[in-house]
C-alpha atoms as a PDB file:
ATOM      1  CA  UNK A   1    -147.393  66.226 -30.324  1.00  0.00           C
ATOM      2  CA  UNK A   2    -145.918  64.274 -33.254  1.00  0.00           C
ATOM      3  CA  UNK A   3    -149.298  62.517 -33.710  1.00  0.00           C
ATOM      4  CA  UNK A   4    -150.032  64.788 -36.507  1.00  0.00           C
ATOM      5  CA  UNK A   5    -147.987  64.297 -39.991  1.00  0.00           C
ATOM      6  CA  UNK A   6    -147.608  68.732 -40.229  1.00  0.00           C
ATOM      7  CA  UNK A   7    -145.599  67.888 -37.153  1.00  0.00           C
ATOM      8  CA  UNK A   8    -143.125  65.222 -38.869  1.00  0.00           C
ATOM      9  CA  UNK A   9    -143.397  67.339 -41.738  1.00  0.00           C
ATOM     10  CA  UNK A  10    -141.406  69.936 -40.256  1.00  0.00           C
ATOM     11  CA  UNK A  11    -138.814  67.541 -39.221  1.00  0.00           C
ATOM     12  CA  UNK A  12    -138.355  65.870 -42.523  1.00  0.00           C
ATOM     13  CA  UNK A  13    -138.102  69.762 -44.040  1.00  0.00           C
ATOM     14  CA  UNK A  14    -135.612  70.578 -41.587  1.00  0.00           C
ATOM     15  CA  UNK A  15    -133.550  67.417 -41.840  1.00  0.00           C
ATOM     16  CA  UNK A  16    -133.695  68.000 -45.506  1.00  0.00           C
ATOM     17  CA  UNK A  17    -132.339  71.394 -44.868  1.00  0.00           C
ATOM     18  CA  UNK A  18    -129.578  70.154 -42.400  1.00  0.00           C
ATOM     19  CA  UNK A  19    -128.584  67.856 -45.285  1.00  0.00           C
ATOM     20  CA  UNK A  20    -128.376  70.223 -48.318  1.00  0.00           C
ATOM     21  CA  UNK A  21    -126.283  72.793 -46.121  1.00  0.00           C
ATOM     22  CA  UNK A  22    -123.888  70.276 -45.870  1.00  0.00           C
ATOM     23  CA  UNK A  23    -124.667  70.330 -41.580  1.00  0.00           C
ATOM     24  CA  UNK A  24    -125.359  66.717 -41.239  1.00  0.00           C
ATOM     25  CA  UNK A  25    -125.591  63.127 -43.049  1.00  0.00           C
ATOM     26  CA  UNK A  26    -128.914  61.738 -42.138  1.00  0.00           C
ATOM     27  CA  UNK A  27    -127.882  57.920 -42.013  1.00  0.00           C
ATOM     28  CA  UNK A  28    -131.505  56.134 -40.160  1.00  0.00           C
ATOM     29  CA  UNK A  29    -134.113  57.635 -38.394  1.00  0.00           C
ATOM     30  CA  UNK A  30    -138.069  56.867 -37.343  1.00  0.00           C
ATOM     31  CA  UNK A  31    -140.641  60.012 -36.109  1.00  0.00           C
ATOM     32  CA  UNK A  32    -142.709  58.404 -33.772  1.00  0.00           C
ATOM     33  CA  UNK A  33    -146.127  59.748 -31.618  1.00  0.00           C
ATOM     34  CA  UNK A  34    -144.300  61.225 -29.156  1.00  0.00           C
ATOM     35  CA  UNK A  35    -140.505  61.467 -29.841  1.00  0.00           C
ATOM     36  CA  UNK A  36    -137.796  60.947 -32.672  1.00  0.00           C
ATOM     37  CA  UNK A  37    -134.776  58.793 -32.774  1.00  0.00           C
ATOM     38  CA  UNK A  38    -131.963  60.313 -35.161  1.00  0.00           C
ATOM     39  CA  UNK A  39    -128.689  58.408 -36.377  1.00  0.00           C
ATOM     40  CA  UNK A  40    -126.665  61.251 -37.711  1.00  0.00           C
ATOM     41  CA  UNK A  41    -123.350  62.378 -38.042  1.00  0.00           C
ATOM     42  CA  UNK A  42    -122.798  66.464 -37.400  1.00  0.00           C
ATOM     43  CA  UNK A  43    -120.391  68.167 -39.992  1.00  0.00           C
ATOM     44  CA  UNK A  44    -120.530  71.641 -39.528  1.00  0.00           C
ATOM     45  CA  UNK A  45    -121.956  73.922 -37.290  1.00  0.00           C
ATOM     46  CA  UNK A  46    -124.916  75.841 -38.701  1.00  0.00           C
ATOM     47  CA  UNK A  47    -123.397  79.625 -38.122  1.00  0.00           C
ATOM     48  CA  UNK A  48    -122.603  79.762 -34.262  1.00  0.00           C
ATOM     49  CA  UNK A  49    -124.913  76.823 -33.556  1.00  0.00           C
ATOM     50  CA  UNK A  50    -123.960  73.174 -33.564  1.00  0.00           C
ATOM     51  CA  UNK A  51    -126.534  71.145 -36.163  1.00  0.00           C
ATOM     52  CA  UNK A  52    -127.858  69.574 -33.523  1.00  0.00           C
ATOM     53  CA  UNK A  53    -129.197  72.962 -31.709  1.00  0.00           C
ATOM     54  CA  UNK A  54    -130.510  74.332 -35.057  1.00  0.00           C
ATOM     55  CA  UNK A  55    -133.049  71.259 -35.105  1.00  0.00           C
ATOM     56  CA  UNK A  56    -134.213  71.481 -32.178  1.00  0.00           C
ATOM     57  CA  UNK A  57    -134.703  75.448 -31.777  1.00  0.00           C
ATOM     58  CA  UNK A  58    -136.036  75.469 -35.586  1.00  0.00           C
ATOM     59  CA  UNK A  59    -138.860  72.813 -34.850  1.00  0.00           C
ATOM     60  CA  UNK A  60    -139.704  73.930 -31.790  1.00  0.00           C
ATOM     61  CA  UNK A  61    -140.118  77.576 -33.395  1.00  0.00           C
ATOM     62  CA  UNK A  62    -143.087  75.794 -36.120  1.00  0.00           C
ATOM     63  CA  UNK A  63    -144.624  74.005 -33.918  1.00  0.00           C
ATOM     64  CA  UNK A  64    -145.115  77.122 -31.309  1.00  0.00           C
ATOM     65  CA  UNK A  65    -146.377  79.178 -34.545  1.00  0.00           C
ATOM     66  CA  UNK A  66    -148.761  76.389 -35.307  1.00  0.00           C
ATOM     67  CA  UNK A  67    -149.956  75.963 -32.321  1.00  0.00           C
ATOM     68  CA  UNK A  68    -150.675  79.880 -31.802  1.00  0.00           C
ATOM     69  CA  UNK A  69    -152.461  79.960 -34.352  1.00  0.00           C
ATOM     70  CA  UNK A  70    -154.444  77.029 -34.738  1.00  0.00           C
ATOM     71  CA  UNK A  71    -154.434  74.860 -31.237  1.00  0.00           C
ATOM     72  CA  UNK A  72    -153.690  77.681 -28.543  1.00  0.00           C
ATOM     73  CA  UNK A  73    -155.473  75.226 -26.046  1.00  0.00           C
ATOM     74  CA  UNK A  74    -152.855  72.619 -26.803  1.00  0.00           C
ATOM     75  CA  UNK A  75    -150.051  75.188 -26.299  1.00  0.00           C
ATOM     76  CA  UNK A  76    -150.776  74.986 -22.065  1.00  0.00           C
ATOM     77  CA  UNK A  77    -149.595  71.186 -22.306  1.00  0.00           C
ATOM     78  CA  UNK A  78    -145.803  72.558 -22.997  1.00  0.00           C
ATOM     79  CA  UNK A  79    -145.695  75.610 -20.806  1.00  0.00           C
ATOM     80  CA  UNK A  80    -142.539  75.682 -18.753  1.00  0.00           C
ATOM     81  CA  UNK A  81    -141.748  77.884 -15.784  1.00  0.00           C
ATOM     82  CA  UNK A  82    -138.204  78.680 -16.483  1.00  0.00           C
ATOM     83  CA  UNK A  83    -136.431  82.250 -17.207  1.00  0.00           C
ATOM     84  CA  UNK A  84    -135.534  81.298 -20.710  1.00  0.00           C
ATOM     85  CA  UNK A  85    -138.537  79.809 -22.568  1.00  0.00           C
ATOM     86  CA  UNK A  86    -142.071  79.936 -22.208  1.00  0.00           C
ATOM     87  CA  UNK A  87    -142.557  76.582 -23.607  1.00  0.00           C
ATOM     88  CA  UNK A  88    -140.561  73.508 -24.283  1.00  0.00           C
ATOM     89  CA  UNK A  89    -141.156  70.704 -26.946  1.00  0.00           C
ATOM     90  CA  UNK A  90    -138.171  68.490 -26.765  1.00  0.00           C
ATOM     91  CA  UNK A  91    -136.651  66.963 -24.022  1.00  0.00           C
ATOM     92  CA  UNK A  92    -133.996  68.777 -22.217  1.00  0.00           C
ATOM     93  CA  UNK A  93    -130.172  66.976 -22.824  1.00  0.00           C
ATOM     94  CA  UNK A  94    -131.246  64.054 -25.338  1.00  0.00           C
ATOM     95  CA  UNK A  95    -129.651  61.168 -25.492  1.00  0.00           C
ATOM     96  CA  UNK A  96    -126.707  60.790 -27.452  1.00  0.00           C
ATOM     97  CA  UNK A  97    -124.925  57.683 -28.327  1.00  0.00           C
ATOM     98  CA  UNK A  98    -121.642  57.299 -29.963  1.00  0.00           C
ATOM     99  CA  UNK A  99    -121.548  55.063 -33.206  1.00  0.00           C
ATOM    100  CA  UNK A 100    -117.930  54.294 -32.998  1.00  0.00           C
ATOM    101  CA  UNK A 101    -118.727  50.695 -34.746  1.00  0.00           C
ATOM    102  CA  UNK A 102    -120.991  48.826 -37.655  1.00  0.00           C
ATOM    103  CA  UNK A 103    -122.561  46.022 -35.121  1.00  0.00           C
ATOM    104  CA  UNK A 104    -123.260  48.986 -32.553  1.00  0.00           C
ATOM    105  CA  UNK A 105    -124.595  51.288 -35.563  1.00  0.00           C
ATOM    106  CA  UNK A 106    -126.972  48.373 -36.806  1.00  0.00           C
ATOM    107  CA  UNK A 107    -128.221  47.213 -33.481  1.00  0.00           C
ATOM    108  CA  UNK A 108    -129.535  51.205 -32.780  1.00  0.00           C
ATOM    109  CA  UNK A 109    -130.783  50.998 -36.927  1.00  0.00           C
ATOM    110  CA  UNK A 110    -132.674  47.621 -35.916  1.00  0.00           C
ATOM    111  CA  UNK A 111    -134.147  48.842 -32.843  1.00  0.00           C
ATOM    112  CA  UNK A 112    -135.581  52.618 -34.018  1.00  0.00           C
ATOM    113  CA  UNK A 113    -136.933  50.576 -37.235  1.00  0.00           C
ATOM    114  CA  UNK A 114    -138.593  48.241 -34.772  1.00  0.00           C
ATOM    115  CA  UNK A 115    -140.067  51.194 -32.646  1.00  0.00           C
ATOM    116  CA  UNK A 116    -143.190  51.845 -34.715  1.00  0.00           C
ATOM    117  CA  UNK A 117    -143.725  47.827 -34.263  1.00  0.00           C
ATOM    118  CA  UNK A 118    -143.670  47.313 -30.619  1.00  0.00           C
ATOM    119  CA  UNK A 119    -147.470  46.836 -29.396  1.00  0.00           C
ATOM    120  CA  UNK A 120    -147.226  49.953 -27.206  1.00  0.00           C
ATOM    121  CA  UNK A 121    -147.808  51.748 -30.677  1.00  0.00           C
ATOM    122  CA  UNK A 122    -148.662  49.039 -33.767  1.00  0.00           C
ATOM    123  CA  UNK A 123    -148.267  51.560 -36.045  1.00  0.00           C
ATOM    124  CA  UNK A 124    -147.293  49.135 -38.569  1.00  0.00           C
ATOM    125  CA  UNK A 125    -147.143  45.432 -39.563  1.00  0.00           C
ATOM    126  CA  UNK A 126    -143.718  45.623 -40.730  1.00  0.00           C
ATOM    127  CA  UNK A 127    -140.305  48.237 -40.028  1.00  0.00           C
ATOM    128  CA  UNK A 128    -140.859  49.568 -44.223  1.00  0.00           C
ATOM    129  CA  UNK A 129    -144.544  49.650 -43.740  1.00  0.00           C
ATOM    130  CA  UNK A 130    -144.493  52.782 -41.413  1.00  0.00           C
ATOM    131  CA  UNK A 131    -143.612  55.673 -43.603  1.00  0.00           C
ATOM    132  CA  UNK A 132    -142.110  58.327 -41.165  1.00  0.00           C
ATOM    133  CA  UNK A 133    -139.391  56.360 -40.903  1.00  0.00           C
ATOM    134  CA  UNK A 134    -135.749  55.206 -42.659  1.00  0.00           C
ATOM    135  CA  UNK A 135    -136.874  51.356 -42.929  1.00  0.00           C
ATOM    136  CA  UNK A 136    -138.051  51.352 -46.769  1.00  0.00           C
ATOM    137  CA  UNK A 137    -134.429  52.839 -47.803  1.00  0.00           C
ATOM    138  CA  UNK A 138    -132.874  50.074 -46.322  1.00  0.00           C
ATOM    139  CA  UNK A 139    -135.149  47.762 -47.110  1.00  0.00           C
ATOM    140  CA  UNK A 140    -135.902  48.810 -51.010  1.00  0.00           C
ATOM    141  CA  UNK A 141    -133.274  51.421 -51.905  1.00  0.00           C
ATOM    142  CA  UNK A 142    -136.401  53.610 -52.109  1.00  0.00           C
ATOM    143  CA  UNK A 143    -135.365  57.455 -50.077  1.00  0.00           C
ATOM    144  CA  UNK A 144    -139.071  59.268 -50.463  1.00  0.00           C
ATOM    145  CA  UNK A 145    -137.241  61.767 -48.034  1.00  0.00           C
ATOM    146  CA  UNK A 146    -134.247  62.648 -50.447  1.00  0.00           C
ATOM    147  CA  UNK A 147    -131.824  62.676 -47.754  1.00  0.00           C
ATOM    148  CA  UNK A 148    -130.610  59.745 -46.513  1.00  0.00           C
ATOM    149  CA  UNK A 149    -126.914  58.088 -46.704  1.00  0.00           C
ATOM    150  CA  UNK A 150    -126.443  54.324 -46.340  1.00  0.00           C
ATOM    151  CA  UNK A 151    -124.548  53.367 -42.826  1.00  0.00           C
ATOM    152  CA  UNK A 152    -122.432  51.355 -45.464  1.00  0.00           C
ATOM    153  CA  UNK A 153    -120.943  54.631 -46.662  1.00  0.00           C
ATOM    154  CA  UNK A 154    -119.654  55.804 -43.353  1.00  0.00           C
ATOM    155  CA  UNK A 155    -118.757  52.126 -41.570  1.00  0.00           C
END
């Protein structure tokens, strides 16, 4: 699903948004093929919804409308038999861990930067090489997303 980069557009867009609106601090992340790994910290909720929610309901709202309209074969693949949706694009309870430390926080940082690395996916040659991805910030200083907050701030 994530394969194409209109895909991880939308999630850089709505990060972007969850940032400006003051919802969340974006402090690593890396979009790969076929999922997302997130270090964040939630502020406030988005209206009613918790940050977290609005992500998740707000992607999966693009890429149904994309897929409608341009790749309605492709929309079968995430079909779901289940009273409230018709399709599903993220997995149902994620997995959340707590950051409650800096080693903890920049063993998860290491091993999402590594992700686009591992031989499964050589997506890269090195963690700042693979664009959809935190790595160059901490790497360079360099934020081509315009939303990211160094772990140092918050740790």
């Amino acid at each position: 699903m994530l394969k194409q980069d209109d895909y991880k557009t939308v999630i850089i867009d709505c990060l972007r948004f969850l940032v400006e609106k003051e919802k969340v601090i974006i402090y690593g992340f890396v979009i790969m093929p076929n999922h997302v790994h997130i270090l964040w910290e939630l502020k406030n909720l988005n209206g009613k919804e918790k940050p977290h929610s609005s992500f998740l309901k707000y992607t999966a709202h693009q890429f149904l409308k994309d897929l409608e309209t341009n790749h309605p074969k492709v929309l079968a693949v995430f079909e779901v038999n289940q009273k409230e949706r018709k399709h599903q694009f993220w997995q149902r309870d994620p997995l959340a861990i707590e950051m409650y430390n800096r080693t903890i926080f920049q063993q998860k940082l290491e091993y999402i930067h590594l992700n686009p690395l591992q031989e499964k996916w050589s997506l890269a040659n090195k963690p700042e090489d693979y664009y959809w991805s935190s790595a160059l910030y901490y790497e360079t200083g360099i934020d081509h997303f315009g939303f990211l907050t160094h772990y140092h701030d918050r740790f």
